[in-house]
C-alpha atoms as a PDB file:
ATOM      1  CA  UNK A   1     -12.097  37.114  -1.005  1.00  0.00           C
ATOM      2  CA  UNK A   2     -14.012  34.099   0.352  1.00  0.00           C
ATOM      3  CA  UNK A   3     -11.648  30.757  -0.040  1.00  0.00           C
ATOM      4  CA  UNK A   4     -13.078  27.799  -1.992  1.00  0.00           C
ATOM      5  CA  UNK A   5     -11.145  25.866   0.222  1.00  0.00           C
ATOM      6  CA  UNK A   6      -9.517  25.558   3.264  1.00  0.00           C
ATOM      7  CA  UNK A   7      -5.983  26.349   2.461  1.00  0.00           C
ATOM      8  CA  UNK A   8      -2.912  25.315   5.110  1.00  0.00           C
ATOM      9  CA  UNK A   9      -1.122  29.008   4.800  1.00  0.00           C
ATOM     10  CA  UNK A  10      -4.096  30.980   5.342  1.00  0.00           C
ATOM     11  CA  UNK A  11      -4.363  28.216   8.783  1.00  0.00           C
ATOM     12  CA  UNK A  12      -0.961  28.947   9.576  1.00  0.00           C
ATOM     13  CA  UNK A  13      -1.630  32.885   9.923  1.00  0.00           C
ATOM     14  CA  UNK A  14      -4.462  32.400  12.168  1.00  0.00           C
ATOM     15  CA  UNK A  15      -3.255  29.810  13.847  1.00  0.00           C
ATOM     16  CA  UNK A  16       0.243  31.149  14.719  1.00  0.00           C
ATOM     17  CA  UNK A  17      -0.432  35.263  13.539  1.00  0.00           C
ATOM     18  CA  UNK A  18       2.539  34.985  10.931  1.00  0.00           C
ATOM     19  CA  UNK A  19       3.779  32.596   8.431  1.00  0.00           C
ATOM     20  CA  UNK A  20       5.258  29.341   9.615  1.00  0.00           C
ATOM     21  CA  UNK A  21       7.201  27.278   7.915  1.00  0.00           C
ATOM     22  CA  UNK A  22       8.159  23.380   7.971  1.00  0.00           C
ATOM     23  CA  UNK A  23      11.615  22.828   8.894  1.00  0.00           C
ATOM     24  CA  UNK A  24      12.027  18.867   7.406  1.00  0.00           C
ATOM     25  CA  UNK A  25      14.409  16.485   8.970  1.00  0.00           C
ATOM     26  CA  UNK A  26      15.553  12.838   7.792  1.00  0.00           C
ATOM     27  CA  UNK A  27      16.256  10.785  11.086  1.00  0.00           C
ATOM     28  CA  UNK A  28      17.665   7.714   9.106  1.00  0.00           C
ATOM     29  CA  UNK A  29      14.192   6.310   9.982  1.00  0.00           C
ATOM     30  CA  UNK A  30      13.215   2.837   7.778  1.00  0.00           C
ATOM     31  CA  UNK A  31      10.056   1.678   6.650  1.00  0.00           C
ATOM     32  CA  UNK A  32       8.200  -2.003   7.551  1.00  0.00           C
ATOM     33  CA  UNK A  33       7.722  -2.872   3.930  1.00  0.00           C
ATOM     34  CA  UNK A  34      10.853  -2.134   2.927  1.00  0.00           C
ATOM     35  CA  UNK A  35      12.285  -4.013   5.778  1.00  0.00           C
ATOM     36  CA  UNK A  36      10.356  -6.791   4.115  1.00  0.00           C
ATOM     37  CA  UNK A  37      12.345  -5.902   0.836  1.00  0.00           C
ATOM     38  CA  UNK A  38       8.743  -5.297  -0.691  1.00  0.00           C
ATOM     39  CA  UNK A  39       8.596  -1.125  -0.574  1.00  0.00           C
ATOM     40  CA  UNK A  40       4.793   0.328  -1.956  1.00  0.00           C
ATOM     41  CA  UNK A  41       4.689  -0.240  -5.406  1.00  0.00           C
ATOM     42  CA  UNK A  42       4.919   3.758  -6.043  1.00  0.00           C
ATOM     43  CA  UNK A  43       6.959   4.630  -3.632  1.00  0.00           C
ATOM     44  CA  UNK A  44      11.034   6.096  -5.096  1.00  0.00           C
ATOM     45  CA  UNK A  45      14.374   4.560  -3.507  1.00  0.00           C
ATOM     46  CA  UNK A  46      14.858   7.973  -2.003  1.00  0.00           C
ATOM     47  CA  UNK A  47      11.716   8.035   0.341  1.00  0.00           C
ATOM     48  CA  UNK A  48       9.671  11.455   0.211  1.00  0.00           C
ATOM     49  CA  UNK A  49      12.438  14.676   1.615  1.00  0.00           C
ATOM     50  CA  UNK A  50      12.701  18.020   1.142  1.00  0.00           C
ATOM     51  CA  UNK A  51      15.738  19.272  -1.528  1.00  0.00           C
ATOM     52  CA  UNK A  52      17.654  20.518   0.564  1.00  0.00           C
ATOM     53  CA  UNK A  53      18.153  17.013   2.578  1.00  0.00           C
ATOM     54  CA  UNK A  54      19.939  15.650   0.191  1.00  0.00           C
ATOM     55  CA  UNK A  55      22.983  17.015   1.498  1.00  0.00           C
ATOM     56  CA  UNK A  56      22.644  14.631   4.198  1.00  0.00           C
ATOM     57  CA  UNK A  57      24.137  15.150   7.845  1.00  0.00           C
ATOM     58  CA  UNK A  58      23.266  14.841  11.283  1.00  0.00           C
ATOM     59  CA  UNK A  59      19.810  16.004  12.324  1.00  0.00           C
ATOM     60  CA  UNK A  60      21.322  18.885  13.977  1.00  0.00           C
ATOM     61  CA  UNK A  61      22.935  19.671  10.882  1.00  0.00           C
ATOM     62  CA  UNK A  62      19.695  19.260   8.725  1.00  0.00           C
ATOM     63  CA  UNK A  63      17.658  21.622  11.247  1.00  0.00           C
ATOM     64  CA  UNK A  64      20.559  24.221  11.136  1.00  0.00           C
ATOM     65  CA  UNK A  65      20.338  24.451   7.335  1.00  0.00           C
ATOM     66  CA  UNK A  66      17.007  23.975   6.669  1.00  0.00           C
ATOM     67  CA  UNK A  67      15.857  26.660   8.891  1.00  0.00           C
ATOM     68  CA  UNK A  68      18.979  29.081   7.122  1.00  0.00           C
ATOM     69  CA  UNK A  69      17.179  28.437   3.761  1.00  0.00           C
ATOM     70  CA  UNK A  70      14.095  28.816   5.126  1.00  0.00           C
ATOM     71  CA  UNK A  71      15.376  32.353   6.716  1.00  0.00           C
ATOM     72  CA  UNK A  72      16.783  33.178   3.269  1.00  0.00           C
ATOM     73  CA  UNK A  73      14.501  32.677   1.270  1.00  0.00           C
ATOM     74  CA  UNK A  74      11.423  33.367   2.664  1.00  0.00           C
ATOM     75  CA  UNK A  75      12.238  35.665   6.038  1.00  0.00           C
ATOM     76  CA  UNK A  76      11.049  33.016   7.748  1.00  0.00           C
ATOM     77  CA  UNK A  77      10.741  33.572  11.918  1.00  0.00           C
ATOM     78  CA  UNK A  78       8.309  31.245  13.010  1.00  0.00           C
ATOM     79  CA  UNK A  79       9.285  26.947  12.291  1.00  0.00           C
ATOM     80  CA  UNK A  80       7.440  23.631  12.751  1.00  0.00           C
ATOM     81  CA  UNK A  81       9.638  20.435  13.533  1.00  0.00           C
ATOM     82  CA  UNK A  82       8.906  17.994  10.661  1.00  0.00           C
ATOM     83  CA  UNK A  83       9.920  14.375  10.667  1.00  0.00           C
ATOM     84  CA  UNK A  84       9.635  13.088   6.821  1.00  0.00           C
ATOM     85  CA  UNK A  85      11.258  11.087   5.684  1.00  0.00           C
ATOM     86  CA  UNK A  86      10.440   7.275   5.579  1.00  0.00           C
ATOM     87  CA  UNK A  87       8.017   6.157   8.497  1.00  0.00           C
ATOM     88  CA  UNK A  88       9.022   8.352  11.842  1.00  0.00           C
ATOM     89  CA  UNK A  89       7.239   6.028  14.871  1.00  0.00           C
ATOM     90  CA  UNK A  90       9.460   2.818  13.306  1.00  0.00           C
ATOM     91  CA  UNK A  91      11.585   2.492  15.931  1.00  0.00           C
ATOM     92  CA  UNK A  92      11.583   1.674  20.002  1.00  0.00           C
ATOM     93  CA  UNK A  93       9.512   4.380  21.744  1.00  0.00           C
ATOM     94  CA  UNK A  94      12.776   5.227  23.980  1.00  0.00           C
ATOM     95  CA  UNK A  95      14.967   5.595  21.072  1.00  0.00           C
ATOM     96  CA  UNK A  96      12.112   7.943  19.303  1.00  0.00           C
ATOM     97  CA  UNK A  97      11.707   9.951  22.646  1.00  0.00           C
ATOM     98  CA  UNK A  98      15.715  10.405  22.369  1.00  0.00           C
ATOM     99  CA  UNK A  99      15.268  12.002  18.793  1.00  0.00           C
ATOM    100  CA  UNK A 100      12.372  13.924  19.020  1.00  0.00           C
ATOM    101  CA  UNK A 101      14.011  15.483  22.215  1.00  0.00           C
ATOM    102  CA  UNK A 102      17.371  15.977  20.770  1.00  0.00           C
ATOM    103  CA  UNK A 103      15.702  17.814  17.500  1.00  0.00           C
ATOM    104  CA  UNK A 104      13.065  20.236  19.432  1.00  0.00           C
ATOM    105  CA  UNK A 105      16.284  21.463  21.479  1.00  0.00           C
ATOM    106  CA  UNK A 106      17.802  22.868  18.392  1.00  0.00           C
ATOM    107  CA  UNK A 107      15.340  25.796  18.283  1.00  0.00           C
ATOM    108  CA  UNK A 108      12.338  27.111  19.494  1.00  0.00           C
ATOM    109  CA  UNK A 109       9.463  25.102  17.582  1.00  0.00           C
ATOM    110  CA  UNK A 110       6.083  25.826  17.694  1.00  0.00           C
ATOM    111  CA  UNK A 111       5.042  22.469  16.705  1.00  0.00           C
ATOM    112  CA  UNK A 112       5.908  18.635  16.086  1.00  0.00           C
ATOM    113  CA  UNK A 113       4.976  16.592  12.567  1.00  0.00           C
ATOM    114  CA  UNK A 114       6.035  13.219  12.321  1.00  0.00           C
ATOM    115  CA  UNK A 115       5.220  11.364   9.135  1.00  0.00           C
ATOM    116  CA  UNK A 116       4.522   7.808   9.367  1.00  0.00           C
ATOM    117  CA  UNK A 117       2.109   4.832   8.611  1.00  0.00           C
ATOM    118  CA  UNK A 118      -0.949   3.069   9.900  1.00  0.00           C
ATOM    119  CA  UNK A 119       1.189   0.039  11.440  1.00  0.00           C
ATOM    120  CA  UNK A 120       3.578   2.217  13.111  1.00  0.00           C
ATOM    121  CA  UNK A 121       1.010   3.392  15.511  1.00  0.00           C
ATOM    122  CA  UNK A 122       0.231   1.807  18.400  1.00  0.00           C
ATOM    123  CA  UNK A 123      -0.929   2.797  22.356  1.00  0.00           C
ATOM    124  CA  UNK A 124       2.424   3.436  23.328  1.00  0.00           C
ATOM    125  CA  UNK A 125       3.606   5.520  20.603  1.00  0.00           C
ATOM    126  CA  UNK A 126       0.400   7.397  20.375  1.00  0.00           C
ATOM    127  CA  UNK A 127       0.872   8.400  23.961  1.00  0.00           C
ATOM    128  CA  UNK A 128       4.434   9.484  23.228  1.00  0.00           C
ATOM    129  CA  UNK A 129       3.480  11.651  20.874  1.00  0.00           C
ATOM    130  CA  UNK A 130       0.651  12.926  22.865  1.00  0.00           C
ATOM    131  CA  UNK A 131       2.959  13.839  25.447  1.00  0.00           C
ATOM    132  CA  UNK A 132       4.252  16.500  23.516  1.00  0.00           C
ATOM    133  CA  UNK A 133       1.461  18.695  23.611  1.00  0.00           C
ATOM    134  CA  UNK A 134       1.996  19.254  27.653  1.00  0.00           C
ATOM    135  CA  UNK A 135       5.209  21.505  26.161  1.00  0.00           C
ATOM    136  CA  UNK A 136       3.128  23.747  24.334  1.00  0.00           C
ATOM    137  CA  UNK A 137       3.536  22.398  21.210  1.00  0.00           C
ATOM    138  CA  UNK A 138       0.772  21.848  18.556  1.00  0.00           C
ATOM    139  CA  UNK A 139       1.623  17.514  17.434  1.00  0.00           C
ATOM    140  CA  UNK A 140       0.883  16.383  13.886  1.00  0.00           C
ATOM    141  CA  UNK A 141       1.080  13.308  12.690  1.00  0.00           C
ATOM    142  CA  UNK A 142       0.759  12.879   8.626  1.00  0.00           C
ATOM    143  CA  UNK A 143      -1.013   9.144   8.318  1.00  0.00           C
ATOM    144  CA  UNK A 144      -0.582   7.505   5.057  1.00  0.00           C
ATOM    145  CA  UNK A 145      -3.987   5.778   3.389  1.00  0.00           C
ATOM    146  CA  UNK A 146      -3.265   6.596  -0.136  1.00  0.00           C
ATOM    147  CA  UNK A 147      -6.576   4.711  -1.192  1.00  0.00           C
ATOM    148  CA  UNK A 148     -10.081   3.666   1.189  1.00  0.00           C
ATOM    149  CA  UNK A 149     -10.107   0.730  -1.384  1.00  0.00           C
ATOM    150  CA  UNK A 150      -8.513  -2.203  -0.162  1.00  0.00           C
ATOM    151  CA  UNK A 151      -7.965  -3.901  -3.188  1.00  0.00           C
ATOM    152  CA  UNK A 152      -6.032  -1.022  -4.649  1.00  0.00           C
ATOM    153  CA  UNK A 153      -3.767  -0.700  -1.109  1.00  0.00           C
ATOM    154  CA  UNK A 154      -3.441  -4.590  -1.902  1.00  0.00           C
ATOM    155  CA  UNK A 155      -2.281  -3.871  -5.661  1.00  0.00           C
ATOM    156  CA  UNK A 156       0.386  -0.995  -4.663  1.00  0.00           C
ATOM    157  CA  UNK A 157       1.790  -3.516  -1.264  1.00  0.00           C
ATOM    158  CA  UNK A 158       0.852  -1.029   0.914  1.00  0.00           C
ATOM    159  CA  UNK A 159       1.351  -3.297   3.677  1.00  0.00           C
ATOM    160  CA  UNK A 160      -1.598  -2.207   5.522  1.00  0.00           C
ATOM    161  CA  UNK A 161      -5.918  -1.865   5.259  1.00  0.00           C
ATOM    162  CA  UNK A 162      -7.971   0.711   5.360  1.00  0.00           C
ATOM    163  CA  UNK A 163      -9.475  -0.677   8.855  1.00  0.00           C
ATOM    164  CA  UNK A 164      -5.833   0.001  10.234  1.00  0.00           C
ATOM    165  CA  UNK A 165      -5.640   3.532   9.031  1.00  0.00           C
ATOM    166  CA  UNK A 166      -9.093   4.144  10.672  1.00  0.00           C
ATOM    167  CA  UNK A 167      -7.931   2.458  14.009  1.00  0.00           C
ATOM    168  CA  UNK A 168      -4.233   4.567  13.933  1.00  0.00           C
ATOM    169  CA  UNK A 169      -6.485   7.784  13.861  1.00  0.00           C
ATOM    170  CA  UNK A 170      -8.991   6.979  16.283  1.00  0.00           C
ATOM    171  CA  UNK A 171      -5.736   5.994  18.544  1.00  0.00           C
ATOM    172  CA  UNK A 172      -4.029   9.523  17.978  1.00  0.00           C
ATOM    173  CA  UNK A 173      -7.396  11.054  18.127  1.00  0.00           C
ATOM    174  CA  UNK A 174      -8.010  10.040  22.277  1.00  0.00           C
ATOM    175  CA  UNK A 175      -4.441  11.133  23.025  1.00  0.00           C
ATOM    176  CA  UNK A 176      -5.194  14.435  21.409  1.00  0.00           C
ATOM    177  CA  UNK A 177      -2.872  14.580  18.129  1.00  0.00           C
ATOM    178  CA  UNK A 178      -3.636  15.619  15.174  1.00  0.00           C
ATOM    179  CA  UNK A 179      -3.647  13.765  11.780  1.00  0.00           C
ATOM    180  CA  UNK A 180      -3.144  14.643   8.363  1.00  0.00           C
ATOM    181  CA  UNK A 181      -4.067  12.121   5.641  1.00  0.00           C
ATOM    182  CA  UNK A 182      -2.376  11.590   2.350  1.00  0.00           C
ATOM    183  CA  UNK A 183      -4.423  10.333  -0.684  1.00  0.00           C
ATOM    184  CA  UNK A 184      -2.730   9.374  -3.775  1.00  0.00           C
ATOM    185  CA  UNK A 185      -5.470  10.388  -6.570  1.00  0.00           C
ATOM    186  CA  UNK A 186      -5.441   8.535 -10.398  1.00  0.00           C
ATOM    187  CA  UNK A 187      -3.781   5.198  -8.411  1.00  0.00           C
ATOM    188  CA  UNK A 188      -4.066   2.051 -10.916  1.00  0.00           C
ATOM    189  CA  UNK A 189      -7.624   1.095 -11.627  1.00  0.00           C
ATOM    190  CA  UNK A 190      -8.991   3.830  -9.996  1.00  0.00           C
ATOM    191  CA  UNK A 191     -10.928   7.081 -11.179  1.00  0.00           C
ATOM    192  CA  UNK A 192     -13.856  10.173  -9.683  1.00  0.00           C
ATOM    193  CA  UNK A 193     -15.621   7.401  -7.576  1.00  0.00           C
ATOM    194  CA  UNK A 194     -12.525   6.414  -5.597  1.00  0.00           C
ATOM    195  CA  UNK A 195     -11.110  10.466  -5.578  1.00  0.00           C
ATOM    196  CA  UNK A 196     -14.964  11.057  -3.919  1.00  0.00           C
ATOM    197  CA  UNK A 197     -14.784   7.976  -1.763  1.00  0.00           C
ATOM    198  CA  UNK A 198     -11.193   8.857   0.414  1.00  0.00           C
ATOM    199  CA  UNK A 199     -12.101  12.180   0.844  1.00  0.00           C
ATOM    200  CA  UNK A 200     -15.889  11.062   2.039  1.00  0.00           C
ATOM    201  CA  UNK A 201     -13.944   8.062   4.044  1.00  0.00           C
ATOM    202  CA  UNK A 202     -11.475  10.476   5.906  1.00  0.00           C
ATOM    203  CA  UNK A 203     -13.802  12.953   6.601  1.00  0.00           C
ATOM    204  CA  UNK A 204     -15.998  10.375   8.475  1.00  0.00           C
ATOM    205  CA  UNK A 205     -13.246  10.308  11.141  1.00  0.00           C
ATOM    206  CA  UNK A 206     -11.669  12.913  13.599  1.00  0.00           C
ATOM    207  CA  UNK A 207      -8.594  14.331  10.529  1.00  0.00           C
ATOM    208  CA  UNK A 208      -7.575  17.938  10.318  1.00  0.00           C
ATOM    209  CA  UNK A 209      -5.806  17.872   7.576  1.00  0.00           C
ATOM    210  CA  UNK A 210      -4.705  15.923   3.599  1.00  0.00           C
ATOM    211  CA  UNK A 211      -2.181  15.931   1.523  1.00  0.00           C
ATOM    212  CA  UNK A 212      -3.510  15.265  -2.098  1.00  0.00           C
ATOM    213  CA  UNK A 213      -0.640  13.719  -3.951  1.00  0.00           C
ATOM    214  CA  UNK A 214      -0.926  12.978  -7.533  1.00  0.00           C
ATOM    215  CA  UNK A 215       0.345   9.961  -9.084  1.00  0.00           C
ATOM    216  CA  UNK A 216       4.540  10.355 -10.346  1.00  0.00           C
ATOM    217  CA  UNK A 217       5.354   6.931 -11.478  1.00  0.00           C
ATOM    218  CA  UNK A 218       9.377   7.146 -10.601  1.00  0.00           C
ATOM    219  CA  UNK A 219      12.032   5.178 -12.456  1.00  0.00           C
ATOM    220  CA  UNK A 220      12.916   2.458  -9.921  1.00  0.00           C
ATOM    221  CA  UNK A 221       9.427   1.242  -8.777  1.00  0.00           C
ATOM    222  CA  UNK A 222       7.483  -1.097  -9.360  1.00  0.00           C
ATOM    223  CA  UNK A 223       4.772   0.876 -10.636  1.00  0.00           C
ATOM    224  CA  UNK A 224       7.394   2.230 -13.519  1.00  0.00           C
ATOM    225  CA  UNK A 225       7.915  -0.927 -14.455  1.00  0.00           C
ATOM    226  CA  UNK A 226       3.760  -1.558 -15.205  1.00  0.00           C
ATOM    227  CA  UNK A 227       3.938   1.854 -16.889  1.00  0.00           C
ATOM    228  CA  UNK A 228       6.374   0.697 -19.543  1.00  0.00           C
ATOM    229  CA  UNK A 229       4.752  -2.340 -20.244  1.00  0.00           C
ATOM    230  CA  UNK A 230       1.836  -0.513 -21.191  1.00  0.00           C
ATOM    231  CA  UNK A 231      -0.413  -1.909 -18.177  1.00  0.00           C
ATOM    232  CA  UNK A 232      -1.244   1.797 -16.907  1.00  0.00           C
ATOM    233  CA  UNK A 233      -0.855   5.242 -17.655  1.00  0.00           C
ATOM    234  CA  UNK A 234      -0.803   8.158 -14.485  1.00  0.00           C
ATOM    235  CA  UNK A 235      -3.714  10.600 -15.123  1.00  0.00           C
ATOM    236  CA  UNK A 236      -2.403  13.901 -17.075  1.00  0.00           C
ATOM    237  CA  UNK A 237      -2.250  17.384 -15.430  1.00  0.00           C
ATOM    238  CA  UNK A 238      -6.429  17.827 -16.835  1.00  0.00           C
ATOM    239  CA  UNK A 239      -7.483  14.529 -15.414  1.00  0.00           C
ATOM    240  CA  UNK A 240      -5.704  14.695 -12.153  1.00  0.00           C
ATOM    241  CA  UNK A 241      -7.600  18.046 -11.480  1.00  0.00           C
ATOM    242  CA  UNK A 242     -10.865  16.390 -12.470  1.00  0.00           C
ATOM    243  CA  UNK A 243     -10.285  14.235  -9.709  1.00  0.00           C
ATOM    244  CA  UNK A 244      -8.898  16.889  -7.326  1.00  0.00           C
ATOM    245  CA  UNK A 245     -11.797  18.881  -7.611  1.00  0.00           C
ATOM    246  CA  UNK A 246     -13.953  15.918  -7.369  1.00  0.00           C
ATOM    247  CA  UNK A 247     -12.265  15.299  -4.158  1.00  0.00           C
ATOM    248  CA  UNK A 248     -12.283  18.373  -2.953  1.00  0.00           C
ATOM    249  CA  UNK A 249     -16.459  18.633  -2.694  1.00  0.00           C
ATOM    250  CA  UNK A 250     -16.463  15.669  -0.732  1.00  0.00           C
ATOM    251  CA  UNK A 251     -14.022  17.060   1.737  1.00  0.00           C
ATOM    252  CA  UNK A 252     -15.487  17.817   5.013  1.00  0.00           C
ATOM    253  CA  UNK A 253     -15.337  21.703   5.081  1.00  0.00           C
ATOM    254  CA  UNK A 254     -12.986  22.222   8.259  1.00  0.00           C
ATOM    255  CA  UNK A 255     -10.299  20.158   6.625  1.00  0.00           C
ATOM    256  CA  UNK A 256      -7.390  21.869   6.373  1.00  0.00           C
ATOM    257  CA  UNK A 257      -6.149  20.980   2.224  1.00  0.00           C
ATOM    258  CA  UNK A 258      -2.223  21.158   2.974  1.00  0.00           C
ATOM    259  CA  UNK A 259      -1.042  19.682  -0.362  1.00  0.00           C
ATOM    260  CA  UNK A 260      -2.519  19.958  -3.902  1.00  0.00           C
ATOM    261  CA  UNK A 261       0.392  18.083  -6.030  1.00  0.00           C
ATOM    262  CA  UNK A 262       3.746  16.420  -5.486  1.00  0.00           C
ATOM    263  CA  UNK A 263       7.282  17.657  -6.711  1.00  0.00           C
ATOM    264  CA  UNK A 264       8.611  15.659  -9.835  1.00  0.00           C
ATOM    265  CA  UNK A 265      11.506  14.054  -8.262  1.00  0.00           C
ATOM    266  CA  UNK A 266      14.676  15.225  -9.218  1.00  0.00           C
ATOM    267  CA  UNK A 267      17.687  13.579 -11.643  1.00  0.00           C
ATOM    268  CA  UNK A 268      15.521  10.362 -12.412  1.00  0.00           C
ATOM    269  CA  UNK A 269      12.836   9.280 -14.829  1.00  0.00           C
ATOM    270  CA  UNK A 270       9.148   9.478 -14.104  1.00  0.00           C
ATOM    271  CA  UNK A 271       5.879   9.831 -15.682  1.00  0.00           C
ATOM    272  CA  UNK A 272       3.471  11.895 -16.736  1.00  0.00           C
ATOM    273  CA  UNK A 273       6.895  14.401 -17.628  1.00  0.00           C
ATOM    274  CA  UNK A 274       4.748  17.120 -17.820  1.00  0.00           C
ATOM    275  CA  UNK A 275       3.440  18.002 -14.863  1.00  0.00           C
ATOM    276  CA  UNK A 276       2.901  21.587 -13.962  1.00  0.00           C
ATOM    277  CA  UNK A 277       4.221  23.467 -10.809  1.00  0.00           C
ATOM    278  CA  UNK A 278       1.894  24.585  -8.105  1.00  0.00           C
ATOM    279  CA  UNK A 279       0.995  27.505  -8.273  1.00  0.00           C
ATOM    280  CA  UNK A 280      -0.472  26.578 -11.735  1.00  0.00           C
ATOM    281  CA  UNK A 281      -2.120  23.808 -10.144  1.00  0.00           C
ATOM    282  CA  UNK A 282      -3.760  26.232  -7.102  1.00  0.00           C
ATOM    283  CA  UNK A 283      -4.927  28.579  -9.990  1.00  0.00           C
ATOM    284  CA  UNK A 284      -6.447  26.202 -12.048  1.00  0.00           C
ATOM    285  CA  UNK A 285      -8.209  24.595  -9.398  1.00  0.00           C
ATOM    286  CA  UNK A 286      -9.620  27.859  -8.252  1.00  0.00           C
ATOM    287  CA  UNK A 287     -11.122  28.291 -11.581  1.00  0.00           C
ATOM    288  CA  UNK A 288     -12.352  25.198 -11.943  1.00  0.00           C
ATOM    289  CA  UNK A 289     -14.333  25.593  -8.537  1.00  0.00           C
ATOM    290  CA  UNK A 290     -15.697  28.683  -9.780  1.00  0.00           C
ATOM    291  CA  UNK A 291     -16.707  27.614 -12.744  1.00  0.00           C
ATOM    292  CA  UNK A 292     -19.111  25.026 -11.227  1.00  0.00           C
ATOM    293  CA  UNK A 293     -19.944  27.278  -8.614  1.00  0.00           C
ATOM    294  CA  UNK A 294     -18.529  24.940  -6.422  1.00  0.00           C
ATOM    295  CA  UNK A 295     -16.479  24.688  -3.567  1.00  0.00           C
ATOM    296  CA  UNK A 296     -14.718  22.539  -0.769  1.00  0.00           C
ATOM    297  CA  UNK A 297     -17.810  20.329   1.214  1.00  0.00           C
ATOM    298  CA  UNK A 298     -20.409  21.087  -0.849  1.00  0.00           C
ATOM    299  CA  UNK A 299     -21.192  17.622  -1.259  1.00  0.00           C
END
């Protein structure tokens, strides 16, 4: 059966002939704006990690479990190296060039993802990354935007524009790494227009992947705070696919879609509470796309 859109496992398969799976690591890596002591207005105490890391322990440690769940559970055999938590390139290029190295030695990867933001990319770090590559390894690098309006990055403190995101890819782009882009759909203020125009935006440049995320306003943030006072509400489980799909037929058809919805955190308020799991999420957006005939890039 044809795809409606261009989904990261089926990528995975042809791109390594068997499932691979993400092996995520937490390097103790900070964040500029929370150096400031002003984090993104969405954005929980915890930073974005798998489960599992919440066990903590060396990186060593972290790959050595992760990779035993992912054995486990899934029969895993082939692994990417993933870098999530917090913003990976925020540190001296020696001292990341020490980590990287020190966490591709602990098995055979096939690739490298590093998570970070716009303003932790610059010539020197690109190049770093880059460098990776000459091993044989495919290089990632997931490239927070979150919104191509800059008066909404301005609202949430991102801490960065749009114009920086675009200049961060381009850099990546000429040392031949690849980027995946998160958007944040239903952000404060924003509905369909601004879901059309980041997935028109990012497909404008040289991205191979998103990460749609929708909006989980966590206890803790600033953005919970607005929510209880009434100043916002996070778009429901039917209006964040209205704006997923929307999204979605804007989306430059060789995009790979890697992400469809978040994980509720875990042991902490948030809002919406009901949010459903994704595989609901997957099927509903399948039918939703056939029901209009529709499908990713047809816009």
């Amino acid at each position: 059966m044809e795809e409606l859109f261009r989904r990261y496992s089926s990528w995975l398969v042809s791109r390594y002939g068997e499932r691979t799976y993400r092996v995520a690591v937490d390097a103790g890596f900070s964040c500029p704006v929370r150096d400031m002591g002003a984090p993104c207005a969405y954005c929980e105490p915890g930073g974005s990690r798998a489960p599992y890391l919440a066990q903590g322990g060396s990186v060593r440690d972290q790959i050595t479990r992760g990779i035993e769940f992912l054995k486990g559970r899934y029969g895993a055999r082939g692994f990417l190296l993933y870098f999530q938590a917090y913003s990976n390139t925020h540190a001296p290029v020696d001292e990341l060039r020490r980590i990287y190295d020190d966490a591709l030695g602990c098995s055979d990867f096939k690739g490298l993802i590093v998570a970070t933001r716009p303003d932790c990319i610059d010539r020197e770090r690109s190049a770093l990354l880059g460098a990776y590559r000459d091993r044989g390894l495919d290089v990632w690098v997931e490239l927070g935007l979150q919104s191509a309006n800059d008066e909404t990055l301005r609202r949430i403190n991102r801490g960065h524009s749009r114009g920086r995101f675009d200049e961060a890819v381009q850099l990546l782009h000429e040392y031949g790494v690849e980027v995946t882009a998160h958007l944040i759909l239903g952000l404060p203020g924003e509905g369909l227009d601004d879901a059309v125009a980041g997935a028109e935006h990012i497909s404008r440049l040289p991205v191979g992947g998103v990460k749609f995320h929708n909006l989980v306003v966590v206890e803790g943030t600033a953005l919970y705070e607005q929510y209880l006072a009434g100043e916002f509400s996070p778009p429901d489980a039917e209006r964040y696919r209205e704006l997923l799909v929307a999204a979605i037929e804007h989306l430059r058809e060789d995009i790979v879609v890697i992400r469809l919805t978040c994980d509720p955190p875990r042991n902490v308020a948030y809002a919406p509470q009901r949010l459903p799991d994704k595989a609901t999420v997957y099927r509903q957006l399948c039918d939703d796309l056939r029901q209009r005939r529709s499908r990713q890039g047809i816009y």
